[in-house]
Protein backbone atom coordinates (compact mmCIF):
# COMPACT_ATOMS: atom_id res chain seq x y z
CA UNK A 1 127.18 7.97 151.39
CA UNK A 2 124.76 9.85 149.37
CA UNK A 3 122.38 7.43 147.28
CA UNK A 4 122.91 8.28 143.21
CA UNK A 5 120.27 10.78 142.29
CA UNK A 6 117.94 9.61 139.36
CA UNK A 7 118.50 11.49 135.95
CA UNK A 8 116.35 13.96 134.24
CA UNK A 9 113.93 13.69 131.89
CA UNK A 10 110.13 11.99 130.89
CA UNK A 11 109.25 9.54 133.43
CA UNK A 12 109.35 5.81 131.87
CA UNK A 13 105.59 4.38 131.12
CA UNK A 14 104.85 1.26 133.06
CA UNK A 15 101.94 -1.39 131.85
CA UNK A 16 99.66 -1.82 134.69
CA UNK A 17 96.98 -4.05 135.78
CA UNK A 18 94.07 -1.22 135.62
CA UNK A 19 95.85 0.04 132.01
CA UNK A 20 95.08 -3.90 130.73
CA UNK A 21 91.52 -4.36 131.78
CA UNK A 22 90.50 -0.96 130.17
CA UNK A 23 92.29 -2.06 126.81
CA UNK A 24 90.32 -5.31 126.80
CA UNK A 25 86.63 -3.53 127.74
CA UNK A 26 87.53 -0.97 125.15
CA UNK A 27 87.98 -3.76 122.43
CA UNK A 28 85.10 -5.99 123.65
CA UNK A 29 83.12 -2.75 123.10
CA UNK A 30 84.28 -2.07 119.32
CA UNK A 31 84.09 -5.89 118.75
CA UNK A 32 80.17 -6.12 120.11
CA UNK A 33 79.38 -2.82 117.44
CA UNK A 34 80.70 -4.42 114.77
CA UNK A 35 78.83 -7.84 115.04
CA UNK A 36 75.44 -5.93 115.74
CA UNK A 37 76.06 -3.61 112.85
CA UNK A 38 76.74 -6.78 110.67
CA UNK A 39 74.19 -9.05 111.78
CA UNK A 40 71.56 -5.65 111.51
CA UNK A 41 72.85 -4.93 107.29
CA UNK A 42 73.49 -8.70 106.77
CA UNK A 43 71.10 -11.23 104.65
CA UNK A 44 71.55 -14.22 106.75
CA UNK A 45 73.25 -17.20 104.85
CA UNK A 46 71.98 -20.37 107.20
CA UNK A 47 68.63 -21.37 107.19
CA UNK A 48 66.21 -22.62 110.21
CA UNK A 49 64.09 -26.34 109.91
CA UNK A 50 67.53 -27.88 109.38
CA UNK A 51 67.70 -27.46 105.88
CA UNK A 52 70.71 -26.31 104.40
CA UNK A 53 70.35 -23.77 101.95
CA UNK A 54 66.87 -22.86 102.90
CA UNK A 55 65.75 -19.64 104.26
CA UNK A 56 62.19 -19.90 105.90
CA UNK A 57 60.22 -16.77 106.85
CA UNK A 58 56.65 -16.92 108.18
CA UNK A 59 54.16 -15.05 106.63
CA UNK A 60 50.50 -14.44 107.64
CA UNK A 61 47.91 -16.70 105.23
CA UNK A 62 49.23 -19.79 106.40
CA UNK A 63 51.72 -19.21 103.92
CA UNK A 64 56.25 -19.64 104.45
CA UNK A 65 58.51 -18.36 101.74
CA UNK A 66 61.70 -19.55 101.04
CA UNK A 67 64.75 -18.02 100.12
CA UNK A 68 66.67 -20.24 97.49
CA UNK A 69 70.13 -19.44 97.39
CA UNK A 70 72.45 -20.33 94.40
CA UNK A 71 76.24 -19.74 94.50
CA UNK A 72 77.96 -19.35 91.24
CA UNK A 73 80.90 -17.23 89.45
CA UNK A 74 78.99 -17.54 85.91
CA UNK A 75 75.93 -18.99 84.66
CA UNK A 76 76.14 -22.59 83.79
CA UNK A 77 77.42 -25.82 84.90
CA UNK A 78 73.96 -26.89 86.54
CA UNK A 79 73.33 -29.78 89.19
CA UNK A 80 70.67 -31.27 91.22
CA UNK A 81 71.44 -30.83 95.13
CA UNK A 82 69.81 -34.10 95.58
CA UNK A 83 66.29 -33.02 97.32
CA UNK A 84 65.29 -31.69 94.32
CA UNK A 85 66.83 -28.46 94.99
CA UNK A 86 68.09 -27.13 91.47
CA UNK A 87 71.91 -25.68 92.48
CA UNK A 88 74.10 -24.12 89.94
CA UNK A 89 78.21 -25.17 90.12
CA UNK A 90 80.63 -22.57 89.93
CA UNK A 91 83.08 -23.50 87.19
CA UNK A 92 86.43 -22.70 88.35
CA UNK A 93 87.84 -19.54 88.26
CA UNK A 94 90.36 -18.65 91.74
CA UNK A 95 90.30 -15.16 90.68
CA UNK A 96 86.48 -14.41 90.93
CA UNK A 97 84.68 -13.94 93.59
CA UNK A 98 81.58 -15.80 93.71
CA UNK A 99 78.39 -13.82 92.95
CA UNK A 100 75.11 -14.93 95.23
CA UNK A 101 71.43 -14.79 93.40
CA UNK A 102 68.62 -15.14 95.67
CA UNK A 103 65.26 -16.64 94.13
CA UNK A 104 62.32 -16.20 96.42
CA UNK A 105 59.84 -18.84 96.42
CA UNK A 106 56.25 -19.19 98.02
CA UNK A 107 54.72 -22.16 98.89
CA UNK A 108 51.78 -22.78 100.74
CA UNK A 109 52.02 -24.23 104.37
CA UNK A 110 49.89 -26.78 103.11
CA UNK A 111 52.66 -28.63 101.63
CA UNK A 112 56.05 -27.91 103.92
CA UNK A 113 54.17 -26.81 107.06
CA UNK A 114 54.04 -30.42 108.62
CA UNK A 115 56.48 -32.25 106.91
CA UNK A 116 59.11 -30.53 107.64
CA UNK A 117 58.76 -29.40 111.24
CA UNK A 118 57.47 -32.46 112.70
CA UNK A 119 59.14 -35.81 112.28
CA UNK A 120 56.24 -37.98 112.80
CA UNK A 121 54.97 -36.48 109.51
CA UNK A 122 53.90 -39.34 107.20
CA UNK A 123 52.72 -39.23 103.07
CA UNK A 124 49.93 -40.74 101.37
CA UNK A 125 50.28 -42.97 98.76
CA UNK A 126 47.30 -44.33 96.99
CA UNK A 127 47.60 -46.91 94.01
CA UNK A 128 44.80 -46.89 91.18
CA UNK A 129 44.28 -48.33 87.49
CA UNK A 130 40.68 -48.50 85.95
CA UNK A 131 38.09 -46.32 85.84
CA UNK A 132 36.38 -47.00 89.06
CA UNK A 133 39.23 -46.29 91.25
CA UNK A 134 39.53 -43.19 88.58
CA UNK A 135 35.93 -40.95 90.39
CA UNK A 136 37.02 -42.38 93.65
CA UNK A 137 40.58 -41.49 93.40
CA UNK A 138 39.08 -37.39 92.91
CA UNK A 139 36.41 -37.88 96.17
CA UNK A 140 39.35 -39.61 98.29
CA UNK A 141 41.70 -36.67 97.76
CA UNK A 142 38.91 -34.26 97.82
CA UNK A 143 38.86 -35.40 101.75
CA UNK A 144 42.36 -35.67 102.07
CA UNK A 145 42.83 -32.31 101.21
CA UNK A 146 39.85 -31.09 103.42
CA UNK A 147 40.71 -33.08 106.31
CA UNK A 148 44.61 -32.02 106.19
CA UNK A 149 43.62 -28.41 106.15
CA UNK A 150 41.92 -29.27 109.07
CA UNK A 151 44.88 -30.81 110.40
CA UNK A 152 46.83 -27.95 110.27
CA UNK A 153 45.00 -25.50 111.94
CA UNK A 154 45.77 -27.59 115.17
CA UNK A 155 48.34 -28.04 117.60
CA UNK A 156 49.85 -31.02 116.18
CA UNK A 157 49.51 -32.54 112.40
CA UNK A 158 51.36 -35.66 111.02
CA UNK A 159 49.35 -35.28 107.94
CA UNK A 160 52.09 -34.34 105.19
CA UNK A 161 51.83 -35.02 101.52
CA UNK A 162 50.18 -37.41 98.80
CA UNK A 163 50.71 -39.36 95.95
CA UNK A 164 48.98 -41.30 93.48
CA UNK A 165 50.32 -44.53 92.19
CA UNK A 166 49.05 -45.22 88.70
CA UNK A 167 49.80 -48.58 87.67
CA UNK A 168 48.75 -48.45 84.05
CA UNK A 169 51.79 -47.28 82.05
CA UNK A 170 50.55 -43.97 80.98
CA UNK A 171 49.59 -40.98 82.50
CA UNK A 172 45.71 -39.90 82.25
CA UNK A 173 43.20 -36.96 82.96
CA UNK A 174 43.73 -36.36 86.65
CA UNK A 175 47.82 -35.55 86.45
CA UNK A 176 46.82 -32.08 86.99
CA UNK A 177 44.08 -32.76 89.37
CA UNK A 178 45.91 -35.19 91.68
CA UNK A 179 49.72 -35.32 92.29
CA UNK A 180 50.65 -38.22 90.10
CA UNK A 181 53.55 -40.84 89.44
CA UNK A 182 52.85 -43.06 86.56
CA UNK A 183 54.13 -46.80 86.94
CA UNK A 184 53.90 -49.58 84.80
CA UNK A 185 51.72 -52.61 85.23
CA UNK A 186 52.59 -56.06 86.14
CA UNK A 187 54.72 -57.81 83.74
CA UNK A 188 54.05 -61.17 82.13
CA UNK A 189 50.87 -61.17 84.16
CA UNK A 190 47.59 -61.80 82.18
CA UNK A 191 45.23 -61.36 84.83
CA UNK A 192 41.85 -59.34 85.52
CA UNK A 193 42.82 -59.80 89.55
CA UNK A 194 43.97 -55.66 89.10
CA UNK A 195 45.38 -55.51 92.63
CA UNK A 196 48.09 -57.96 92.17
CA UNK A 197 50.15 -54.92 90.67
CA UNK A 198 50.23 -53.25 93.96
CA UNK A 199 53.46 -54.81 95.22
CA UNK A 200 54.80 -54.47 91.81
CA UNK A 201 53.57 -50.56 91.58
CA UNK A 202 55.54 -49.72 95.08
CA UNK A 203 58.48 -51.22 94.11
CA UNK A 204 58.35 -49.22 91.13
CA UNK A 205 57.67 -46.40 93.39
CA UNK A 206 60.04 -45.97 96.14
CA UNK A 207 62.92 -46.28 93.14
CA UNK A 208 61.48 -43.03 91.26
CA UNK A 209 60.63 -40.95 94.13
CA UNK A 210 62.37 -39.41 97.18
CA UNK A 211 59.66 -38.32 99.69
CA UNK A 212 60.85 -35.87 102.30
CA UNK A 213 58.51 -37.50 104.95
CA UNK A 214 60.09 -40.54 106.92
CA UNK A 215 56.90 -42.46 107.10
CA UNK A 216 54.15 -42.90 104.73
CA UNK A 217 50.75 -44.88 104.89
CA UNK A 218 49.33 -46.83 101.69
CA UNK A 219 46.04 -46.22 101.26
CA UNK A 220 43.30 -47.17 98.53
CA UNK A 221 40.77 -44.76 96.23
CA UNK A 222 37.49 -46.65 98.06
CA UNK A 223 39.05 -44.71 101.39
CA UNK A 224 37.33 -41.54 102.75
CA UNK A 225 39.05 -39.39 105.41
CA UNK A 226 36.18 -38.86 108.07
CA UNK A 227 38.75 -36.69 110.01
CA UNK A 228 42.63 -35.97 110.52
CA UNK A 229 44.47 -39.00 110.75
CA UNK A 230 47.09 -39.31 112.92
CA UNK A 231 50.17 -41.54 112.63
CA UNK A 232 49.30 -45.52 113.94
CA UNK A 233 53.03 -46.69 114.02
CA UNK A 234 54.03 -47.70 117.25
CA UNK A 235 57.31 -46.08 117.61
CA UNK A 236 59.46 -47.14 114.46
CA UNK A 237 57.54 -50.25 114.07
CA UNK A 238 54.35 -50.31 111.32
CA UNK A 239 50.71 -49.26 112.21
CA UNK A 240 47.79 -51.12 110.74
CA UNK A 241 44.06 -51.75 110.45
CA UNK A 242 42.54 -54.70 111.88
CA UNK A 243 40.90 -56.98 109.28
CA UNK A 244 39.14 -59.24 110.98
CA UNK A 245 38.04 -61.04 107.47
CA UNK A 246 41.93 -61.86 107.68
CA UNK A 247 42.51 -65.33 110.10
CA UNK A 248 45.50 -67.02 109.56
CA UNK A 249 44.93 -69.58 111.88
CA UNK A 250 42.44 -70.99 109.67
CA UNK A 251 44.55 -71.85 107.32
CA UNK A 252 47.40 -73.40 108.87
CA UNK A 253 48.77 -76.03 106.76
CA UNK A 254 48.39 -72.92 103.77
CA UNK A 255 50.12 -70.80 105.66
CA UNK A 256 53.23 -73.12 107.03
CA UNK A 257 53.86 -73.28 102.79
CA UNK A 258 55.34 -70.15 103.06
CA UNK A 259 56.71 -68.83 106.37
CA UNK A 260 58.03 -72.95 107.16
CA UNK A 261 56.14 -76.48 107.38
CA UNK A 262 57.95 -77.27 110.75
CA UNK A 263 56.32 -74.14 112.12
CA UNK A 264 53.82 -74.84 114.85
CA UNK A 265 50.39 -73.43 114.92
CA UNK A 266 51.06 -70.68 117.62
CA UNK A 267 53.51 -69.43 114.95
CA UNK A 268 51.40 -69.10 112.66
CA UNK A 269 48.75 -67.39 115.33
CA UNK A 270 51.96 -64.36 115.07
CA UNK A 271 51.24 -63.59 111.35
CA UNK A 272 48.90 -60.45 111.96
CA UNK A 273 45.28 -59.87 110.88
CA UNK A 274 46.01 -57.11 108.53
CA UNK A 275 46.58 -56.26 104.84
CA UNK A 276 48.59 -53.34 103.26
CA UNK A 277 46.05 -50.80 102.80
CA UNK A 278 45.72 -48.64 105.05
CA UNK A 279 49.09 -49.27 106.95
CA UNK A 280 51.55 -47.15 108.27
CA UNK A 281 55.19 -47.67 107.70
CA UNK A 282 58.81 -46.24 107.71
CA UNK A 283 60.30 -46.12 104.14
CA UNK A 284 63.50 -47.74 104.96
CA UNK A 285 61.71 -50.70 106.59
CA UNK A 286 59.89 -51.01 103.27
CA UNK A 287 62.94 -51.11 101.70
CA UNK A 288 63.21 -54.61 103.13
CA UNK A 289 59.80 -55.76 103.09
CA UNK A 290 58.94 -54.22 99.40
CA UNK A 291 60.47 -57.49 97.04
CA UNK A 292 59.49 -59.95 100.49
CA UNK A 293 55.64 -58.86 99.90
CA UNK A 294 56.49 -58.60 95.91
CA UNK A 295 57.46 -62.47 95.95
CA UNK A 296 55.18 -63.93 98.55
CA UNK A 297 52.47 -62.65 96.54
CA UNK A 298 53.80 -64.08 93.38
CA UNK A 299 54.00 -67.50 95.09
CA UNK A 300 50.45 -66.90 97.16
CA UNK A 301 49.10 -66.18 93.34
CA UNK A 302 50.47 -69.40 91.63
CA UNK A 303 49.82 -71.91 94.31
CA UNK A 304 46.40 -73.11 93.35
CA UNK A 305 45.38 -74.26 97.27
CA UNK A 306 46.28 -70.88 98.16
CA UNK A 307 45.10 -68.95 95.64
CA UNK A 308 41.66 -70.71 96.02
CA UNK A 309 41.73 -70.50 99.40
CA UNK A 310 41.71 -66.80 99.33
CA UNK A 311 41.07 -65.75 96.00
CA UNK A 312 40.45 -61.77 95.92
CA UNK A 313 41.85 -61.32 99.40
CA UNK A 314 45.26 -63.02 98.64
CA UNK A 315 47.28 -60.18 97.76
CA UNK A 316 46.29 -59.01 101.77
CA UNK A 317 47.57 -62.27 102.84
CA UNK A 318 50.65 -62.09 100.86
CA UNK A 319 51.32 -58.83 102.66
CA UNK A 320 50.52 -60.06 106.39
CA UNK A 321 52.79 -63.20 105.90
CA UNK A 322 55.11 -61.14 104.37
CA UNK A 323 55.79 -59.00 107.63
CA UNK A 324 56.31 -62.06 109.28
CA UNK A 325 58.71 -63.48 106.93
CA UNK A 326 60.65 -59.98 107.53
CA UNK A 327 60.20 -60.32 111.28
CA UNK A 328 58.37 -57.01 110.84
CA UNK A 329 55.38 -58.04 112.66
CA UNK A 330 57.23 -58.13 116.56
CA UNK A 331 55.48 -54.66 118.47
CA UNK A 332 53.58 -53.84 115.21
CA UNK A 333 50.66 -51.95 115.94
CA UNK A 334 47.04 -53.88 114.49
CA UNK A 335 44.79 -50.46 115.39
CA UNK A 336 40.98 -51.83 115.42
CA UNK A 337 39.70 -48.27 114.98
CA UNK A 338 41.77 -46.88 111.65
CA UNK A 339 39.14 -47.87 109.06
CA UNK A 340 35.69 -48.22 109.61
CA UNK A 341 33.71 -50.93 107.49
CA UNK A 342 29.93 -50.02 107.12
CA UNK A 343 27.01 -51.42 106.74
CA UNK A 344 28.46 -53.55 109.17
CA UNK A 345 30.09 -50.61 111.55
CA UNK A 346 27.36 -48.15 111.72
CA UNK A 347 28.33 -45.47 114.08
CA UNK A 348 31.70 -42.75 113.53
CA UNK A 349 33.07 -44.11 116.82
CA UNK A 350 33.62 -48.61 117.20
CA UNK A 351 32.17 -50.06 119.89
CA UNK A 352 34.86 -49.07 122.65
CA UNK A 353 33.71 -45.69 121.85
CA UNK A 354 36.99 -44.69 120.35
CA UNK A 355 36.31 -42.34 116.54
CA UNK A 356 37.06 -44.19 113.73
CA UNK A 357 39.44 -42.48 110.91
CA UNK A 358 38.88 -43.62 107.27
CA UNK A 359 35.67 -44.60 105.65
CA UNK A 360 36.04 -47.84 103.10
CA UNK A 361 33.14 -48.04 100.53
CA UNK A 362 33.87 -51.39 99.95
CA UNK A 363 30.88 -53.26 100.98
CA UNK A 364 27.24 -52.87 99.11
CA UNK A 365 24.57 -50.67 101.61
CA UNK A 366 21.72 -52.70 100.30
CA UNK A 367 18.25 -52.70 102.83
CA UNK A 368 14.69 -53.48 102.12
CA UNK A 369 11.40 -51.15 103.03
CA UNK A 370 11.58 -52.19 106.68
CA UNK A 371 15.39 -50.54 106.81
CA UNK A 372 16.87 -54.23 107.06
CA UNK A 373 19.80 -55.34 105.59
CA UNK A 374 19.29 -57.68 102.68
CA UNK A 375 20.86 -59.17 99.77
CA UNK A 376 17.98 -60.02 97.35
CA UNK A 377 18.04 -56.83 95.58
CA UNK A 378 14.32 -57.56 94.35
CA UNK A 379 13.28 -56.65 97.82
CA UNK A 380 15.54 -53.54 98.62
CA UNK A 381 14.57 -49.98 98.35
CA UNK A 382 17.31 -48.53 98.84
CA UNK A 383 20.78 -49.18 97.45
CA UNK A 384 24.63 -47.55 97.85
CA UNK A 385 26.91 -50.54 95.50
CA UNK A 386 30.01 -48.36 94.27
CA UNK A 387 30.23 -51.37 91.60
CA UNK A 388 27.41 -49.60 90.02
CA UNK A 389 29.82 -46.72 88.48
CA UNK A 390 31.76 -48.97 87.21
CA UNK A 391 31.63 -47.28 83.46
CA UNK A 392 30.10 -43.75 84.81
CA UNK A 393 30.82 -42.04 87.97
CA UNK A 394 28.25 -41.43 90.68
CA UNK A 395 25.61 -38.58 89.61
CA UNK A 396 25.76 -35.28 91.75
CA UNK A 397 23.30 -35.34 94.65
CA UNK A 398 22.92 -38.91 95.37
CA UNK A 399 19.35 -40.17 97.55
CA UNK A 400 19.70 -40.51 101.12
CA UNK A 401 18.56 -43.56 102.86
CA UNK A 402 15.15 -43.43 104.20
CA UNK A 403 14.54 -43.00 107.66
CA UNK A 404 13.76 -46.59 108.78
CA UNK A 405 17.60 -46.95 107.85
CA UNK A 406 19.22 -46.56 111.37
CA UNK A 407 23.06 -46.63 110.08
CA UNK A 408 24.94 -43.03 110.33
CA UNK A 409 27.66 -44.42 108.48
CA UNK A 410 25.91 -45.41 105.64
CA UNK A 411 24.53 -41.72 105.71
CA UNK A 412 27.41 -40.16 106.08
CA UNK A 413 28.80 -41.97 102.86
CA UNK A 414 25.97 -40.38 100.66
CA UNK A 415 26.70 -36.92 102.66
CA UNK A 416 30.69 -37.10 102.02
CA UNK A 417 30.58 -38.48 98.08
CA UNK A 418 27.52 -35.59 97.71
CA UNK A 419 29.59 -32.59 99.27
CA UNK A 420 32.93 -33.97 96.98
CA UNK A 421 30.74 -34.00 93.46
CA UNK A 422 29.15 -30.54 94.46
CA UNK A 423 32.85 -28.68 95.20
CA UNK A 424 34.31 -30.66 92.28
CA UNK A 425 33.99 -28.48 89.16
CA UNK A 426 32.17 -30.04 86.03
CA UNK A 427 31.15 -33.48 88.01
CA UNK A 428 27.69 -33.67 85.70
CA UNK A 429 30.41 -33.23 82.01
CA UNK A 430 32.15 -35.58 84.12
CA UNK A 431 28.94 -37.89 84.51
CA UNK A 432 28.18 -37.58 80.60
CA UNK A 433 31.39 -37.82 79.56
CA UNK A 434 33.63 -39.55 82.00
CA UNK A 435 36.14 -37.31 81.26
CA UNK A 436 37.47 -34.45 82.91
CA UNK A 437 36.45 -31.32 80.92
CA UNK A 438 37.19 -27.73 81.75
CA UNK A 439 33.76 -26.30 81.52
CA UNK A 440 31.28 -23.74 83.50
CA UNK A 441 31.27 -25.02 86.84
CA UNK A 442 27.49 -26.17 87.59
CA UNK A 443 25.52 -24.03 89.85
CA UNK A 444 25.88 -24.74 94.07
CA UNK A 445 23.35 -26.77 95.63
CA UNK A 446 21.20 -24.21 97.79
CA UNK A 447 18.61 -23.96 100.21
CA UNK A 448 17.70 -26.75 102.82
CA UNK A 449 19.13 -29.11 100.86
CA UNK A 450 22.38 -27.31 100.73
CA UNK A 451 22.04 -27.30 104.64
CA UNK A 452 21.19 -31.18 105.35
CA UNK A 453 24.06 -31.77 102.92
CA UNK A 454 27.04 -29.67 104.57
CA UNK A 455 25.51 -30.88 107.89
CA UNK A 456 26.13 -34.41 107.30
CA UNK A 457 29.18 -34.03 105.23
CA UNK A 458 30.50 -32.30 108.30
CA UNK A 459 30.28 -35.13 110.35
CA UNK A 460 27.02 -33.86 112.03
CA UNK A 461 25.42 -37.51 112.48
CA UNK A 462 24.81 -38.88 116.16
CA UNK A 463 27.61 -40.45 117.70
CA UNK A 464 26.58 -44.13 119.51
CA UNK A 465 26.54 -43.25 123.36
């Protein structure tokens, strides 16, 4: 029997395996033009440093700009995006599409360049009132500044931003010299002990202001960055200079009043040689310690023993008992080598050989014609007492020791406080008057002068071998 012959006509089209993989290269193709075409006409919407809304582009100049995008269907209905990004709010309208403005913004790398790409960045935040931290609050930024340039321009930088904490009430000359936050002063408080506002003045502080660094160190006017600083904490736990003028354990029946009185004296031993200034510290861990230093302090201040005891020093007590009342002082870091204390430290490196960091004017350079140290000021010849500018700030050009004087430090004071009053315009108005004036700035120092000057500013004095 014959097999039925197939019928006439166009052959039926059958989907095959080789039909299917060309169909999918063929789309993979069109899909891959589009997204390059897109991505090669596009803006970009997302941003890089993990910061929404933010669209950073390097320039050359040490400079970033940043695209600040605002999304909005009309113009009005303004908010605060919380970092103190200004965002406009659509008002609603399902209809519209929203319409995207772009503001471009340059800022100097100076102020985002560390904080934001490295999370060890820290702030500074110095507290003031009076005029004699007033002249030393313009020479300590002067070498902030100078010193964080400095910091930038190497591999690695945790030097971010700064703040001044005036604790007077109002605001005063420097608000456009030195970036500012006015606080108010201690309440109920009638006392000429100024620093017992400090605790008071953070408080006040870390309720007004959002800092985008994690960390910040407090530091005081009287300190002088010698070079970059880097950050002390060890790990998450606070950094801070050694004090050795700060011994618990010789006052242990003082102490015991306020961390416990059935605490033993190896207890007390655990309360850290330290004060606040300059330590390093996390902000939300100051969060807790802030009203435990606030109202140690207090107490410290009204128990007479105590007060006597320690008298202009207390306020560092109340701080170092403090972190132990917080449990803050288990693995903090007590850093011998942050702040260097001269006459008495007289070399830019401590005697391990390791470089100190900040310079603290604190202590009179007083020695007599044979370069001795002395305190009969009859006999001296030569004198450095930042008490004296009390009323007036330092005059430009300030005397160097004489030679018989065998202290770089105390040099390098003169050298630092010289170069800051030179670059600073109007200092000798500002000597007359104390008052910052805008005026002619006075003419540079020149010459050898000029030379020795820049040469020990620079940190050109002989390191102890």
């Amino acid at each position: 029997m014959k097999q039925a012959s197939t019928p006439k006509g166009k052959p039926r089209f059958r989907l095959k395996l080789e039909h299917a993989a060309v169909f999918f290269v063929v789309a993979a193709v069109l899909f891959f033009g589009y997204s390059v075409f897109q991505a090669s006409t596009g803006s970009g919407s997302s941003s890089g440093g993990g910061v929404s809304g933010l669209n950073t582009h390097h320039h050359s100049g040490g400079l970033n700009r940043r695209t600040l995008v605002r999304v909005g269907a009309e113009e009005g209905g303004d908010g605060d995006g919380g970092d103190g990004t200004h965002v406009e709010v659509a008002k609603p309208c399902p209809k519209a599409e929203p319409v995207v403005k772009t503001e471009t913004v340059t800022v100097t790398k100076l102020v985002y360049g560390s904080t934001l790409q490295n999370p060890r960045a820290y702030h500074v935040v110095t507290t003031v009132a009076g005029f004699s931290n007033h002249w030393q609050a313009r020479i300590h930024y002067y070498w902030f500044k100078k010193q964080r340039d400095a910091c930038l321009r190497e591999p690695a930088c945790d030097m971010g931003g700064f703040t001044r904490v005036l604790h007077t009430g109002k605001p005063d000359d420097l608000m456009d010299e030195i970036p500012t936050v006015v606080v108010d002063p201690l309440p109920d408080r009638n006392t000429t002990y100024i620093v017992l506002n400090r605790p008071y003045a953070f408080m006040q502080w870390m309720k007004m202001v959002s800092i985008p660094e994690k960390y910040f160190v407090m530091c005081e006017a009287d300190h002088l960055f010698m070079r970059p600083l880097p950050n002390f904490m060890n790990g998450e736990a606070a950094g801070a200079a050694l004090f050795t003028y700060i011994v618990p354990w010789n006052y242990n029946d003082i102490v015991k009043k306020f961390i416990g009185k059935d605490k033993s004296d190896e207890e007390v031993k655990k309360v850290p040689q330290i004060g606040n200034s300059p330590t390093f510290i996390s902000t939300e861990e100051f969060k807790v310690l802030a009203p435990i230093w606030y109202n140690t302090t207090m107490e410290i201040f009204d128990d007479k023993e105590a007060h006597d005891a320690w008298n202009w020093v207390l306020e560092m007590y109340g701080y170092a008992i403090a972190t132990y009342r917080a449990g803050q002082h288990v693995n903090m870091r007590v850093v011998p080598n942050m702040l260097a204390h001269p006459p008495f430290d007289k070399e830019e490196v401590d005697p391990e050989g390791r470089p100190f960091y900040l310079l603290h004017l604190t202590y009179p350079c007083r020695y007599d014609k044979f370069g001795n140290m002395t305190d009969n000021s009859t006999l001296a010849v030569w004198t450095f007492d930042k008490r004296e500018y009390s009323v007036k700030p330092p005059p430009r050009n300030l005397a160097m020791p004489p030679e018989v004087v065998h202290n770089n430090l105390v040099r390098l004071i003169v050298g630092m406080i010289n170069e800051a009053t030179d670059a600073l315009p109007c200092w000798d108005d500002y000597v007359a008057t104390s008052k910052v004036n805008k005026c002619g700035h006075h003419t540079a120092q020149t010459g050898a002068k000029a030379e020795e000057a820049a040469a020990i500013a620079g940190g050109a004095t002989k390191a102890a071998t």
